[in-house]
Structure formats: C-alpha cells, structure tokens
PDB file of N, CA and C in Angstrom:
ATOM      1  N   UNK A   1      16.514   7.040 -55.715  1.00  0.00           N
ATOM      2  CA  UNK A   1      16.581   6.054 -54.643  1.00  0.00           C
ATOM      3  C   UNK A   1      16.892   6.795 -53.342  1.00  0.00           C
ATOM      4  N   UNK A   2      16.128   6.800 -52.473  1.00  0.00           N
ATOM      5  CA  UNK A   2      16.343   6.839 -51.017  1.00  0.00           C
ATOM      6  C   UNK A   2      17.139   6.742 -50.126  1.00  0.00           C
ATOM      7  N   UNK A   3      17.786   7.074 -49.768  1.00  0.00           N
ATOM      8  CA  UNK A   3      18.834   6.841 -48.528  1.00  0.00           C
ATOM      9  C   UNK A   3      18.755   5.454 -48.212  1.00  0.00           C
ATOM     10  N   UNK A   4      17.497   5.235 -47.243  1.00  0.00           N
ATOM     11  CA  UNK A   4      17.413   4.441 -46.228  1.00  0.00           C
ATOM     12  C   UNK A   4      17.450   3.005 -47.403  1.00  0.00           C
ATOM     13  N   UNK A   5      17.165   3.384 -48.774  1.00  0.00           N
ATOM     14  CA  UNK A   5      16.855   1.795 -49.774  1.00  0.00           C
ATOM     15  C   UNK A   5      18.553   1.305 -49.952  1.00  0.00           C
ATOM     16  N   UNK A   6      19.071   2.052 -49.930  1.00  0.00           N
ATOM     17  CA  UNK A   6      20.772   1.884 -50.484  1.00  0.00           C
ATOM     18  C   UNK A   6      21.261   0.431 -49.357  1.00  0.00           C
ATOM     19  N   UNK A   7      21.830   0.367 -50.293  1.00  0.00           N
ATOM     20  CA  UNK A   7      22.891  -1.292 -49.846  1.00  0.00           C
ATOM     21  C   UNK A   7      23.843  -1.082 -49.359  1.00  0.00           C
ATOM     22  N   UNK A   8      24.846  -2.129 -49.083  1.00  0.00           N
ATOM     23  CA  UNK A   8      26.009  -1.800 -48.433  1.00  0.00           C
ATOM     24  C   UNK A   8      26.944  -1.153 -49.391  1.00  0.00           C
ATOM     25  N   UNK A   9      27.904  -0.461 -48.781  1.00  0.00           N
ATOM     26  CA  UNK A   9      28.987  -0.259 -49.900  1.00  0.00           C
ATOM     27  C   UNK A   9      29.875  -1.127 -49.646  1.00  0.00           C
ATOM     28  N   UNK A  10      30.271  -1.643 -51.031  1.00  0.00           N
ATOM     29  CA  UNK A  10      31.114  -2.822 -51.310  1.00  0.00           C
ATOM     30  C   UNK A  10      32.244  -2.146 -51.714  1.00  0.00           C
ATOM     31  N   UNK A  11      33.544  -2.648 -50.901  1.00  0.00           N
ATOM     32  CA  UNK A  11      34.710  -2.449 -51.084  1.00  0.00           C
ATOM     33  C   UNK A  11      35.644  -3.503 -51.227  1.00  0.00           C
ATOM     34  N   UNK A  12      36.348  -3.492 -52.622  1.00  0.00           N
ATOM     35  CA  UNK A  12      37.090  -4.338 -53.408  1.00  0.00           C
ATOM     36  C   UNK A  12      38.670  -4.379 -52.437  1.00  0.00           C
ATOM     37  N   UNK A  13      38.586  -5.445 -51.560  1.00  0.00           N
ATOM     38  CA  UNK A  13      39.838  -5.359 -50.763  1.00  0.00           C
ATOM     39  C   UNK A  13      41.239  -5.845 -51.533  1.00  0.00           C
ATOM     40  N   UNK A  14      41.079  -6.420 -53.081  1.00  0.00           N
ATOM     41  CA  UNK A  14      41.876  -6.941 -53.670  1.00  0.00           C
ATOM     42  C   UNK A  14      42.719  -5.200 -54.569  1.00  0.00           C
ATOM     43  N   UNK A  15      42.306  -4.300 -53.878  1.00  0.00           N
ATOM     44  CA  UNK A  15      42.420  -3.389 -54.676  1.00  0.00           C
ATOM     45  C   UNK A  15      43.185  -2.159 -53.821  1.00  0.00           C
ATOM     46  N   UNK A  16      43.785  -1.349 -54.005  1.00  0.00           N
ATOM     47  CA  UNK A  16      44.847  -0.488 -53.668  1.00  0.00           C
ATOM     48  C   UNK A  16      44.207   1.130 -53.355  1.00  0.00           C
ATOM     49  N   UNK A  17      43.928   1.608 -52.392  1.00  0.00           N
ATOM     50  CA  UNK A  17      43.244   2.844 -52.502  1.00  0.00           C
ATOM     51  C   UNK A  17      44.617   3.883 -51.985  1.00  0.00           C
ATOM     52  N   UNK A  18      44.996   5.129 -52.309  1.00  0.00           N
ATOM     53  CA  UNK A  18      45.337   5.897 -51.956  1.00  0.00           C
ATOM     54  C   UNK A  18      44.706   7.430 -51.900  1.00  0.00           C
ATOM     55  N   UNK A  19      44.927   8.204 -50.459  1.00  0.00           N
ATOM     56  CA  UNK A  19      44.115   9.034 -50.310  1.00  0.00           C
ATOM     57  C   UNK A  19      45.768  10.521 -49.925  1.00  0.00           C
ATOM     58  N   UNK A  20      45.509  11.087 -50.607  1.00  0.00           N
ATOM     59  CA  UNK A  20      46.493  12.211 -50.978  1.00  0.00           C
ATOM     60  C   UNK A  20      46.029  13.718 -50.475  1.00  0.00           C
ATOM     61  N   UNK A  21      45.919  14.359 -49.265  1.00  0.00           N
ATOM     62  CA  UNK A  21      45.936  15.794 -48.636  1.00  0.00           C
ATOM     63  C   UNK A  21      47.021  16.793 -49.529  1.00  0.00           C
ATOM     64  N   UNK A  22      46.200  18.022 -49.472  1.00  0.00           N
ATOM     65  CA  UNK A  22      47.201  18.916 -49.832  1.00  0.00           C
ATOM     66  C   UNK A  22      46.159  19.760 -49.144  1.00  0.00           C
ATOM     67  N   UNK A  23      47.222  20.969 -48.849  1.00  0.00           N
ATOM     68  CA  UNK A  23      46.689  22.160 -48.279  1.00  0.00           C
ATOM     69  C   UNK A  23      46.827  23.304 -49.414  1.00  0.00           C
ATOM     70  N   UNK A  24      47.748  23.497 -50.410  1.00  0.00           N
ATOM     71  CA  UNK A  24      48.126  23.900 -51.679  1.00  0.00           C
ATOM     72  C   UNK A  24      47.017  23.564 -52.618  1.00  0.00           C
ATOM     73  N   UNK A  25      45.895  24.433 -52.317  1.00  0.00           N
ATOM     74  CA  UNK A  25      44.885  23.805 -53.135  1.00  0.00           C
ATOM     75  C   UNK A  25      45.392  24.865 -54.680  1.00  0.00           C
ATOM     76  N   UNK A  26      45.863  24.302 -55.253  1.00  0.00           N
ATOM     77  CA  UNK A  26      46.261  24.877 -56.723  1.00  0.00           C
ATOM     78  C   UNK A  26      46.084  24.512 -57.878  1.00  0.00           C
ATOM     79  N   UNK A  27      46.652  24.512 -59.305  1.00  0.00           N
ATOM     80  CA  UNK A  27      46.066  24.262 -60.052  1.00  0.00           C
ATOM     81  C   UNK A  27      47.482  23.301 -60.535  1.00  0.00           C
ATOM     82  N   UNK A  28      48.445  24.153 -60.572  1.00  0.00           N
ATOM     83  CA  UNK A  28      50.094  23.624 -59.907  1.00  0.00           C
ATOM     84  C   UNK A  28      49.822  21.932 -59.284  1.00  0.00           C
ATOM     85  N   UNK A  29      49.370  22.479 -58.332  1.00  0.00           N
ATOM     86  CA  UNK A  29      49.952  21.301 -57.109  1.00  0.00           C
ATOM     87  C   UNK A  29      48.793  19.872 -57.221  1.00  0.00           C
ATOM     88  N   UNK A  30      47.821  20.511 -57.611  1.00  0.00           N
ATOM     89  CA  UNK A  30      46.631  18.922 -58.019  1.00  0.00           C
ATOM     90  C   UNK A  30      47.468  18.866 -58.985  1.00  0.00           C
ATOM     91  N   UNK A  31      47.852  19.092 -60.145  1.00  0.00           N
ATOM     92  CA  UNK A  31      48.496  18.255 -61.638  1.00  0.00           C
ATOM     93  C   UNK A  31      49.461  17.784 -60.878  1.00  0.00           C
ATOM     94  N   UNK A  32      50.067  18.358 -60.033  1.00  0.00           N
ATOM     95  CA  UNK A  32      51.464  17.591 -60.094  1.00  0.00           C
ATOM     96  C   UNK A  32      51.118  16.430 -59.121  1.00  0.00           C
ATOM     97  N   UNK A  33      49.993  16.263 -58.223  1.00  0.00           N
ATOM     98  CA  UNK A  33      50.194  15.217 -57.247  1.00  0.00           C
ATOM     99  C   UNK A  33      49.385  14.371 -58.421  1.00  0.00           C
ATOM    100  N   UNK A  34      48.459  14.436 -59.576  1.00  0.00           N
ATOM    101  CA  UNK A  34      47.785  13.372 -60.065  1.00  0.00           C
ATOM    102  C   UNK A  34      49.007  13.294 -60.962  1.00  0.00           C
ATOM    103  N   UNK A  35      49.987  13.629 -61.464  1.00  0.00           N
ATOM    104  CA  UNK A  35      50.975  13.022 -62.267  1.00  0.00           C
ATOM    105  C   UNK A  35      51.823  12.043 -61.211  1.00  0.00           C
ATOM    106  N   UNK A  36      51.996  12.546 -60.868  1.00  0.00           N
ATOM    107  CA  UNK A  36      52.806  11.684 -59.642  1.00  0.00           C
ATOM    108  C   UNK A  36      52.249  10.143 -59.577  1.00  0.00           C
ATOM    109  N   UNK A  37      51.228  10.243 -59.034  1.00  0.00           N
ATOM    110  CA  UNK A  37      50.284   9.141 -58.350  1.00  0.00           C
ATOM    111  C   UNK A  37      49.717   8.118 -60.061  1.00  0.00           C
ATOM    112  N   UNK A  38      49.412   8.752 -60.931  1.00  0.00           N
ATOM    113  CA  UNK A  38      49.417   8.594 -62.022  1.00  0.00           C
ATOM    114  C   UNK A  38      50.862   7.307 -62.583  1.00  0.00           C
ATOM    115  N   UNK A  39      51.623   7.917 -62.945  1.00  0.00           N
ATOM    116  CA  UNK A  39      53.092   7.447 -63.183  1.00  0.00           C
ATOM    117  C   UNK A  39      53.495   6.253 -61.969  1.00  0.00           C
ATOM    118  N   UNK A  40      52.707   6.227 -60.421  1.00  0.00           N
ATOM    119  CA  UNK A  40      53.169   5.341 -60.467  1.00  0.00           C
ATOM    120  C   UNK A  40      52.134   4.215 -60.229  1.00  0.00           C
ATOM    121  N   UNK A  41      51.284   4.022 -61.404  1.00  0.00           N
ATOM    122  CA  UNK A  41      50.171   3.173 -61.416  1.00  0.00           C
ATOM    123  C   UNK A  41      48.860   3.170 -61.096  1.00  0.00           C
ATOM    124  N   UNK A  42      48.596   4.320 -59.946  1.00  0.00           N
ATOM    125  CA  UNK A  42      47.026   4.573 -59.831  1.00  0.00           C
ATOM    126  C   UNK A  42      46.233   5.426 -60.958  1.00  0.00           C
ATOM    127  N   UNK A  43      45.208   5.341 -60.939  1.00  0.00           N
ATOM    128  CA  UNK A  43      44.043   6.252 -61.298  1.00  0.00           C
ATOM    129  C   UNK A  43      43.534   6.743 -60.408  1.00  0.00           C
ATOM    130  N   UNK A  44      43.221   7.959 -61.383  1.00  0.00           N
ATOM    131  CA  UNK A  44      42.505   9.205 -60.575  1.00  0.00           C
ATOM    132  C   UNK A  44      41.008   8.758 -59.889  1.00  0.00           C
ATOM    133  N   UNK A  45      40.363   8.689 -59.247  1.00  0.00           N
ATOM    134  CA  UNK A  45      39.008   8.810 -58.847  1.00  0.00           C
ATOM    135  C   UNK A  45      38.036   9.650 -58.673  1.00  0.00           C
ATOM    136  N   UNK A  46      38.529  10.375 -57.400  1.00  0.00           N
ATOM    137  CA  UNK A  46      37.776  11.399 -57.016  1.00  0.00           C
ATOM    138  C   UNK A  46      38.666  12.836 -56.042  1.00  0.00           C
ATOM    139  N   UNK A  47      38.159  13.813 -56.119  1.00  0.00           N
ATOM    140  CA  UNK A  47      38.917  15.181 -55.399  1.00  0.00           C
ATOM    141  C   UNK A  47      37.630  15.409 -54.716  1.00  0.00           C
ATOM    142  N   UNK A  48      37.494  15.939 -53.311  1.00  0.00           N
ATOM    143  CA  UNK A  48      37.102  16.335 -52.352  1.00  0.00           C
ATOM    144  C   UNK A  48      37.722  17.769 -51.836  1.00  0.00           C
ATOM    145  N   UNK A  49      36.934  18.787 -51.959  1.00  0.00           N
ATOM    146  CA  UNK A  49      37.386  20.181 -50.867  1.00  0.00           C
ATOM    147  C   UNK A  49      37.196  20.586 -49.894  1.00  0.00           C
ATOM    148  N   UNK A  50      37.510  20.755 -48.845  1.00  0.00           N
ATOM    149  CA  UNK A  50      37.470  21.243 -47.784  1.00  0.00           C
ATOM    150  C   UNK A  50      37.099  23.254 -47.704  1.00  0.00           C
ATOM    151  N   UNK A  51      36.020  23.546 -47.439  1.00  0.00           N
ATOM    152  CA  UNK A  51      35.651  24.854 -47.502  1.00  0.00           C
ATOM    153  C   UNK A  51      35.652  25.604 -46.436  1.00  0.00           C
ATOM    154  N   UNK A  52      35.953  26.567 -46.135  1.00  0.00           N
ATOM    155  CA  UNK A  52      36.109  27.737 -44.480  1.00  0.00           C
ATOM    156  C   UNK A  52      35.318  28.736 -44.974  1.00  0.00           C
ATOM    157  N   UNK A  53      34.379  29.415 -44.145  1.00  0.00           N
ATOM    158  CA  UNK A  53      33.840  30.246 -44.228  1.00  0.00           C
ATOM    159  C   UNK A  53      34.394  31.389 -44.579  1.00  0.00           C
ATOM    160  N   UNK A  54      35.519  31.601 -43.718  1.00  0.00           N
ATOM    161  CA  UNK A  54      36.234  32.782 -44.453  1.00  0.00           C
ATOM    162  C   UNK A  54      36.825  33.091 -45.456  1.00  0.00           C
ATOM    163  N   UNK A  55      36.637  31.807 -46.541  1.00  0.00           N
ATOM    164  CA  UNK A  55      37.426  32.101 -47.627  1.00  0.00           C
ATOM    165  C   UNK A  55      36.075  31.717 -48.795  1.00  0.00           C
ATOM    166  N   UNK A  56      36.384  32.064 -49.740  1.00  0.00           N
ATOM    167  CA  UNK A  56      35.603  31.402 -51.423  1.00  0.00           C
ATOM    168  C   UNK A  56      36.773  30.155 -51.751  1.00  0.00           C
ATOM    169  N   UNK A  57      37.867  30.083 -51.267  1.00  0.00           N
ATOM    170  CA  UNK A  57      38.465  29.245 -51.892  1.00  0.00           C
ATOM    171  C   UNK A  57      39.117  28.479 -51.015  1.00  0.00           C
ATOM    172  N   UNK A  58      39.070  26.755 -51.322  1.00  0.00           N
ATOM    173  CA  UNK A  58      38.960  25.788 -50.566  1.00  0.00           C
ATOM    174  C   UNK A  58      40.007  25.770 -49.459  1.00  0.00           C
ATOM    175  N   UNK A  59      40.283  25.374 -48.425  1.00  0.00           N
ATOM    176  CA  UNK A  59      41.446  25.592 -47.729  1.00  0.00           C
ATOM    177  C   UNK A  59      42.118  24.105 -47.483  1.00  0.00           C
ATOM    178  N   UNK A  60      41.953  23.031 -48.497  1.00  0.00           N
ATOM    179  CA  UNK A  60      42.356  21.602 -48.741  1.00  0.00           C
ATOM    180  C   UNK A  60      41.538  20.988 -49.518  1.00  0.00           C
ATOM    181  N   UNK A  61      42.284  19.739 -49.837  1.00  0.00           N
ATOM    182  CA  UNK A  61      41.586  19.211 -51.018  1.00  0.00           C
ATOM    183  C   UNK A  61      42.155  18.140 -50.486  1.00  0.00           C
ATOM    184  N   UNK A  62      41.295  16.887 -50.830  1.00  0.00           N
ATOM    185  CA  UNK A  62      41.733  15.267 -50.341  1.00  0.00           C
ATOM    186  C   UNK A  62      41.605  14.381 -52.324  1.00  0.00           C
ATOM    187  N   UNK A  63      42.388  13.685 -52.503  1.00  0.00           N
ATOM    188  CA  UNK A  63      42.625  12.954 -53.945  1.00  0.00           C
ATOM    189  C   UNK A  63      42.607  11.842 -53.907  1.00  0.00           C
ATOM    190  N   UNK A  64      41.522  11.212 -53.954  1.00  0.00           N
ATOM    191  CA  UNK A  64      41.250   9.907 -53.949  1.00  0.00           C
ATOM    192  C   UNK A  64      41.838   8.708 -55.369  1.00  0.00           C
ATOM    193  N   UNK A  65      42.485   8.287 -55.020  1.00  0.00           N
ATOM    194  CA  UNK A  65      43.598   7.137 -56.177  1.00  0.00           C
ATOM    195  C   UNK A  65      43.207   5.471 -56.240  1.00  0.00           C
ATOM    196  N   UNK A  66      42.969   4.672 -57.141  1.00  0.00           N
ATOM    197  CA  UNK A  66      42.858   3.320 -56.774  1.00  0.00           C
ATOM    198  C   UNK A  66      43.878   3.077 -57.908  1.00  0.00           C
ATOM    199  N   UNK A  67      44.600   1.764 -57.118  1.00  0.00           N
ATOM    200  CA  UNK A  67      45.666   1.032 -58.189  1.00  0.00           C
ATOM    201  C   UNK A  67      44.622  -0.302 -57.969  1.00  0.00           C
ATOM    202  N   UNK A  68      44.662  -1.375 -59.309  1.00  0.00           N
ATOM    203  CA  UNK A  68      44.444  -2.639 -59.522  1.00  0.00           C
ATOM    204  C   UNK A  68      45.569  -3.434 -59.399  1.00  0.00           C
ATOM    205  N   UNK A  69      45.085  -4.598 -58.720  1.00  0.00           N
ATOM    206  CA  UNK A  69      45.738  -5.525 -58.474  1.00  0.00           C
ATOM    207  C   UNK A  69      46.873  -6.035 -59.919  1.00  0.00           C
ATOM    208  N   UNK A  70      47.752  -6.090 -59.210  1.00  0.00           N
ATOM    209  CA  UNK A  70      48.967  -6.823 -60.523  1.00  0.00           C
ATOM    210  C   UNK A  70      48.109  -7.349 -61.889  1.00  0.00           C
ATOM    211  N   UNK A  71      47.424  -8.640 -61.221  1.00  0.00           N
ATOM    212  CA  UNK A  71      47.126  -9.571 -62.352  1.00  0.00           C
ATOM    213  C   UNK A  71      45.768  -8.881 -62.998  1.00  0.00           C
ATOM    214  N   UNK A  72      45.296  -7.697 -62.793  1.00  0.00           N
ATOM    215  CA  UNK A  72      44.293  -7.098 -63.844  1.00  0.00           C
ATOM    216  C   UNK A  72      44.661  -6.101 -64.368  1.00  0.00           C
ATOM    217  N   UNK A  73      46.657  -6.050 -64.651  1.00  0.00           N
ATOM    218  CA  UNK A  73      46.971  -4.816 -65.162  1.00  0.00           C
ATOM    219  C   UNK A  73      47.548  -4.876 -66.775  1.00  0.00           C
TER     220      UNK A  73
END
C-alpha cells in the first residue's frame, strides 16, 4: 500500500501513552526503564534510536509505553 492510499491514524484517546528518553542507550538501562514502566502497568510498544554520524552506536533511544484504561484491565 502506498503512502498517499493510507488513512488516518487513529488514536485511542481512552488510552494512556507514555514516551520514555534515555541517553544511556544500554542494555542495563532499556531493561531497567521497561521493568519500571512495566510494574507500573504499561506495555512495552515500541523503541526508537536516535543515530550520529559519528558514532555506530545510537546516541538515544525514545520507549514508547501504552497503559489501558482501568475498566479493560
């Protein structure tokens, strides 16, 4: 499918998003922020990196979290 064919993106406003920066792009520091975020009710979604030319290795990472509403838990 095409770019230009795509629909809107639908976003569930009944729903809880959290978005989590670290500059500690580690192996350490992602477990510990998805335990964290984890424990207190979200799920994991998605990780995003941030890349610099001068490096092979990412220089941030963004952690995308959704919690559900109370009554679908």
């Amino acid at each position: 499918m095409s770019v230009e064919n795509r629909g809107p993106i639908l976003y569930n406003s009944a729903m809880n998003y959290k978005v989590v920066e670290t500059s500690r792009v580690t192996d350490d520091e992602i477990e510990r922020i998805v335990n964290e975020w984890a424990a207190k009710g979200f799920s994991f979604a998605s990780m995003h990196f941030v890349m610099t030319e001068a490096s092979r290795r990412p220089g941030m990472a963004f952690l995308f979290f959704i919690e559900e509403p109370a009554e679908k838990k």
